[in-house]
Protein backbone atom coordinates (compact mmCIF):
# COMPACT_ATOMS: atom_id res chain seq x y z
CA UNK A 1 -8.54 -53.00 195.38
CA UNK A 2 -9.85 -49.82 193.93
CA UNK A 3 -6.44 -48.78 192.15
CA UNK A 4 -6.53 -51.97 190.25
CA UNK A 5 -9.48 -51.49 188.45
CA UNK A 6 -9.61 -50.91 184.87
CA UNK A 7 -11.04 -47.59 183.57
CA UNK A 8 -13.82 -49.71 182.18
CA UNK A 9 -14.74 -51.71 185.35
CA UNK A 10 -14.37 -48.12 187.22
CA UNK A 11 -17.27 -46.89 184.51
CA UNK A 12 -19.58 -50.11 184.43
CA UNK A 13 -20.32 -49.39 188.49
CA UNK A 14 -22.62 -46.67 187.48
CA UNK A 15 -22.43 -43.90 190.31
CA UNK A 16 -24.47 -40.87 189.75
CA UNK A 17 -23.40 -37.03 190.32
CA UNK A 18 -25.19 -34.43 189.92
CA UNK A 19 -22.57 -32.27 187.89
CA UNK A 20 -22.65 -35.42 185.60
CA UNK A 21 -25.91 -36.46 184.85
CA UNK A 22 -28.77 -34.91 182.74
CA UNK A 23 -32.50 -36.52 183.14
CA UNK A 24 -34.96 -37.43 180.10
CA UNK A 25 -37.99 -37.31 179.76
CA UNK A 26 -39.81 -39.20 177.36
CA UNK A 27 -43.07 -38.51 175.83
CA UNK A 28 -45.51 -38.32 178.64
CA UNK A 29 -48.47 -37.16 176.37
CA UNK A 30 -51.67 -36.55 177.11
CA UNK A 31 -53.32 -38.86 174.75
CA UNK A 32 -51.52 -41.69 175.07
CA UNK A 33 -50.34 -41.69 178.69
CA UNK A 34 -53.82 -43.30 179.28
CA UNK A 35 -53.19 -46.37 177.39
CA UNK A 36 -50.25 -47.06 179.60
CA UNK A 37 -50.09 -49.62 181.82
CA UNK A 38 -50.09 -47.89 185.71
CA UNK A 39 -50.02 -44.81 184.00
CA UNK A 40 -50.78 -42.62 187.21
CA UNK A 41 -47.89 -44.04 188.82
CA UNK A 42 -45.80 -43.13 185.89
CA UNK A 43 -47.04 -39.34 186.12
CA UNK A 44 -46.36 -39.55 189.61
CA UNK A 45 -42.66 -41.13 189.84
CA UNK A 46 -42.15 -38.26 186.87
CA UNK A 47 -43.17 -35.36 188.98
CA UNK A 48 -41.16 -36.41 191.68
CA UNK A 49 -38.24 -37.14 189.28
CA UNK A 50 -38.78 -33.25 187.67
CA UNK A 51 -38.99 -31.64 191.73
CA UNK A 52 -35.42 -33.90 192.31
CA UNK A 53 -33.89 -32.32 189.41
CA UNK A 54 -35.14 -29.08 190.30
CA UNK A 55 -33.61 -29.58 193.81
CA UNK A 56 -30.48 -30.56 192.92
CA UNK A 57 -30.25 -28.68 189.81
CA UNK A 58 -29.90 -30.99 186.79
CA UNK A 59 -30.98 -30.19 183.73
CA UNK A 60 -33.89 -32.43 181.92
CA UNK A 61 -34.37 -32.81 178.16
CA UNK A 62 -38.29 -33.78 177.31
CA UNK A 63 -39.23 -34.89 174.35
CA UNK A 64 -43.10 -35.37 172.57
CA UNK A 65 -43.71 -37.89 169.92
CA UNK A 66 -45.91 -36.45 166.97
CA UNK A 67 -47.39 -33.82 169.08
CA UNK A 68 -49.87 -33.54 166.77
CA UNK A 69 -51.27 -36.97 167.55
CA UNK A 70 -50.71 -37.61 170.87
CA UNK A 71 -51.16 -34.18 172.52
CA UNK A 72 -48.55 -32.14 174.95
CA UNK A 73 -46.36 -33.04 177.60
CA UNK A 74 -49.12 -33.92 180.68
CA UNK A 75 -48.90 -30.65 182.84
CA UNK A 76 -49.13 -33.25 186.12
CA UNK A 77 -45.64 -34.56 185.34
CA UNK A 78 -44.11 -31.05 186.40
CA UNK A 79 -45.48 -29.17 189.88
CA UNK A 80 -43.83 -25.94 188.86
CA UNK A 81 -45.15 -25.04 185.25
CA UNK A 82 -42.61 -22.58 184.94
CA UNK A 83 -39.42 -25.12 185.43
CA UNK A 84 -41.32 -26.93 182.87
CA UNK A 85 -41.12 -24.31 180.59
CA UNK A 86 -37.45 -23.19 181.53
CA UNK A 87 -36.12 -27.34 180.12
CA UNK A 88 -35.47 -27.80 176.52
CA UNK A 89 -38.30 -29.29 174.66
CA UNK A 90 -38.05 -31.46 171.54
CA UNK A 91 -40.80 -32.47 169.36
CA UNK A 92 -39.90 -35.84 167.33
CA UNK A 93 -41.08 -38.64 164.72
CA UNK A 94 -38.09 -41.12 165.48
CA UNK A 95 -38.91 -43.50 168.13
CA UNK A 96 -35.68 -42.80 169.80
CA UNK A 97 -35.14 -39.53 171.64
CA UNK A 98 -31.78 -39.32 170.40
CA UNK A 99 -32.73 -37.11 167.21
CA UNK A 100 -30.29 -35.25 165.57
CA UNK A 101 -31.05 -31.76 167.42
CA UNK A 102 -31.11 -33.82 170.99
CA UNK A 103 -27.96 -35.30 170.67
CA UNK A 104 -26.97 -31.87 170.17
CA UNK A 105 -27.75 -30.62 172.93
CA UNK A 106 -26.43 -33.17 174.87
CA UNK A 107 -23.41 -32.86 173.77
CA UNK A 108 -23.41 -29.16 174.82
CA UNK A 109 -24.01 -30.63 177.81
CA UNK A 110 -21.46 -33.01 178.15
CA UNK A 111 -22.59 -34.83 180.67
CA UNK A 112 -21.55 -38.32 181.44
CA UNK A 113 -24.65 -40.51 182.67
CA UNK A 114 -28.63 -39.96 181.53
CA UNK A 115 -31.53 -40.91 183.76
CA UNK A 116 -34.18 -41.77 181.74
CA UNK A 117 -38.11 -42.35 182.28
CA UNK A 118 -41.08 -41.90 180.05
CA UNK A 119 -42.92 -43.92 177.72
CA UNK A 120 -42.91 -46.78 175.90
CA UNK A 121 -40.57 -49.07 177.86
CA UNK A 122 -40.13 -51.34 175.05
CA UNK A 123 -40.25 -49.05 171.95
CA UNK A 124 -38.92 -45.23 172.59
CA UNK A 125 -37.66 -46.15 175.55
CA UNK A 126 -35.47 -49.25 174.44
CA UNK A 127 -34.33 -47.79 171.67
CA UNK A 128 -33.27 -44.46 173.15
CA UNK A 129 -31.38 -46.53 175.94
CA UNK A 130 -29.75 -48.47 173.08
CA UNK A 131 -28.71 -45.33 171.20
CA UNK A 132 -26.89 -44.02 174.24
CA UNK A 133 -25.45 -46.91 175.21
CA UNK A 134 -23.85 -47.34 171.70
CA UNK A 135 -22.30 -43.41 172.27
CA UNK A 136 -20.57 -44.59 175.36
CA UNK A 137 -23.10 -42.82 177.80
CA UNK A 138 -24.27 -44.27 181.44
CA UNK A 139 -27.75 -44.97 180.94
CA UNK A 140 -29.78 -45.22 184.13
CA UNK A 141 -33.72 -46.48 184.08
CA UNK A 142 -36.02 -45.61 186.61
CA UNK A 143 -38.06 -48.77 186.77
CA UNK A 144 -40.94 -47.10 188.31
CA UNK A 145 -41.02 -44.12 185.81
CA UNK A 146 -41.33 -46.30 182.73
CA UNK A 147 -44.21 -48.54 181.26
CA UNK A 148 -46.27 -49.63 178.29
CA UNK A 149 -49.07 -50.74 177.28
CA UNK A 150 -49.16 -54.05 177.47
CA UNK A 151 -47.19 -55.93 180.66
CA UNK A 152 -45.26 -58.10 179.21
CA UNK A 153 -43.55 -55.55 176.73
CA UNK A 154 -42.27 -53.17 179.72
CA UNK A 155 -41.13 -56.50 181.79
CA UNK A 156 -39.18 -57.70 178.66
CA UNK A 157 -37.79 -54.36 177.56
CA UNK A 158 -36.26 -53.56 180.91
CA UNK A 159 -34.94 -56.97 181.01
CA UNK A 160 -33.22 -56.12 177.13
CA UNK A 161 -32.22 -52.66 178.17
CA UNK A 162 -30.29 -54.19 181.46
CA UNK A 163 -28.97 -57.31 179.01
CA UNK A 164 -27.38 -54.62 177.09
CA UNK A 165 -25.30 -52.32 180.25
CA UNK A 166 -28.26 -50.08 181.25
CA UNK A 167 -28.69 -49.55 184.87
CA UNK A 168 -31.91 -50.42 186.41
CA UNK A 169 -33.11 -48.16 189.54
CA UNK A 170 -35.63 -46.69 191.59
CA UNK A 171 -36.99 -42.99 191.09
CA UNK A 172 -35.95 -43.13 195.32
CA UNK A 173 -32.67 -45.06 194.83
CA UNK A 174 -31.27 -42.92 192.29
CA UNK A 175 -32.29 -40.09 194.09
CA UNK A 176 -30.55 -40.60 197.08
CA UNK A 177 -27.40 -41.90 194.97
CA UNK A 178 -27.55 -37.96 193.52
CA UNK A 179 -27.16 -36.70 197.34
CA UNK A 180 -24.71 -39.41 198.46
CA UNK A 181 -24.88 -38.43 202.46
CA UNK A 182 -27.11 -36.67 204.64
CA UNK A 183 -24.86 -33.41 204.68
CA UNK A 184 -26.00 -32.36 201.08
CA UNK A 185 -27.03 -29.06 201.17
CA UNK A 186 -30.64 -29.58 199.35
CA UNK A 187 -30.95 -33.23 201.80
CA UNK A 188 -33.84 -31.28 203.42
CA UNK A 189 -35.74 -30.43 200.57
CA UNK A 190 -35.14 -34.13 198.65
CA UNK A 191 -36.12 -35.64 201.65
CA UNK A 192 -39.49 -33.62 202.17
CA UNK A 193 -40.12 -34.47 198.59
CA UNK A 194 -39.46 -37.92 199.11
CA UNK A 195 -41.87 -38.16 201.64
CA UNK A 196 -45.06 -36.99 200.01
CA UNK A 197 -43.86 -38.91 197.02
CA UNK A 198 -44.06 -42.38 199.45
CA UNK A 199 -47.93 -40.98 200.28
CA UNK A 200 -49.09 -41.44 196.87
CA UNK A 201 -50.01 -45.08 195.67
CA UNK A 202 -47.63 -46.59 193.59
CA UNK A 203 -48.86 -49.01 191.50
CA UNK A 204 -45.63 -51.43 191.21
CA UNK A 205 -45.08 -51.53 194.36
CA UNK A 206 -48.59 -52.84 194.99
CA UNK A 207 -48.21 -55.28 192.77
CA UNK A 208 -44.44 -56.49 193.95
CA UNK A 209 -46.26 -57.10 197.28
CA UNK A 210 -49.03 -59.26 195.97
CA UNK A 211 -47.27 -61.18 193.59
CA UNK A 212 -43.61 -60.71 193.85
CA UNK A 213 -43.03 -59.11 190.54
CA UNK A 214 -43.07 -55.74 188.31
């Protein structure tokens, strides 16, 4: 069954590899991160995103919207300061991350799928994810690393994003998907990570229990 898939139905399953993907980050400031809705938990799912990347070595590609307004990247979102400093920051006024000088870079890159987290779901967000998916790039969204303000405008723009080929995931999920088996050589150290991550409250999944939804 495999050999008679198209090259495009091949693409649309949306695997992740390592040697593939690239992770951003967007604008996890420290002004406006609390004005986001379960902002913690969106600190917290990016930390553990940052420590996976670290682990498996994939390069991450932060950006900060009008640093002057809405302060730096919040330390908490990295546990070692110095990988933090060692990934390629961009400051920005377009909504979208994918500024001139970013796109850049990710073309130096070249890598084939983007996991991407951050804040606003439905404005930087969206229209990053839409940018991407116009170049032809796997987009994956960690559903429990993005937010907004208001509810209803993260529900609806993950609901767009998906509408339009993104991937939805879990900051877990798409981990493990990076690893593919228990033989990976960093399995250990993912794992451990994985772990404490499940300790800390998470603020969705609290909320999936009581109600059934995001």
């Amino acid at each position: 069954m495999t050999s008679s898939l198209t090259k495009a139905a091949r693409l649309s399953i949306g695997k992740l590899k390592p040697e593939n993907t690239v992770f951003l980050l967007c604008d996890i400031q420290e002004r406006f991160c609390p004005l986001i809705w379960r902002g913690e938990t969106i600190i917290r799912t990016a930390n553990y995103m940052t420590s996976v990347a670290k682990a498996l070595d994939i390069p991450i590609v932060v950006t900060q919207q009008y640093t002057k307004a809405f302060g730096d990247t919040v330390p908490d979102v990295f546990t070692d300061q110095d990988h933090f400093k060692s990934c390629k920051m961009f400051e920005k006024k377009n909504f979208s991350m994918c500024t001139d000088e970013v796109k850049s870079h990710l073309n130096a890159l070249n890598k084939k799928s983007v996991v991407l987290f951050g804040i606003e779901a439905h404005v930087c967000l969206q229209q990053t994810c839409l940018d991407l998916l116009e170049e032809g790039t796997d987009v994956h969204i960690i559903a429990d690393g993005v937010s907004s303000q208001q509810p209803y405008d993260r529900e609806l723009s993950l609901q767009r994003m998906s509408q339009a080929g993104a991937f939805l995931t879990t900051a877990q999920s798409a981990a493990f998907m990076l690893m593919q088996s228990a033989e990976h050589a960093n399995f250990k150290a993912v794992s451990k990570l994985t772990v404490e991550h499940m300790k800390l409250p998470n603020e969705f999944n609290d909320a999936f229990i009581t109600s059934g939804k995001n």
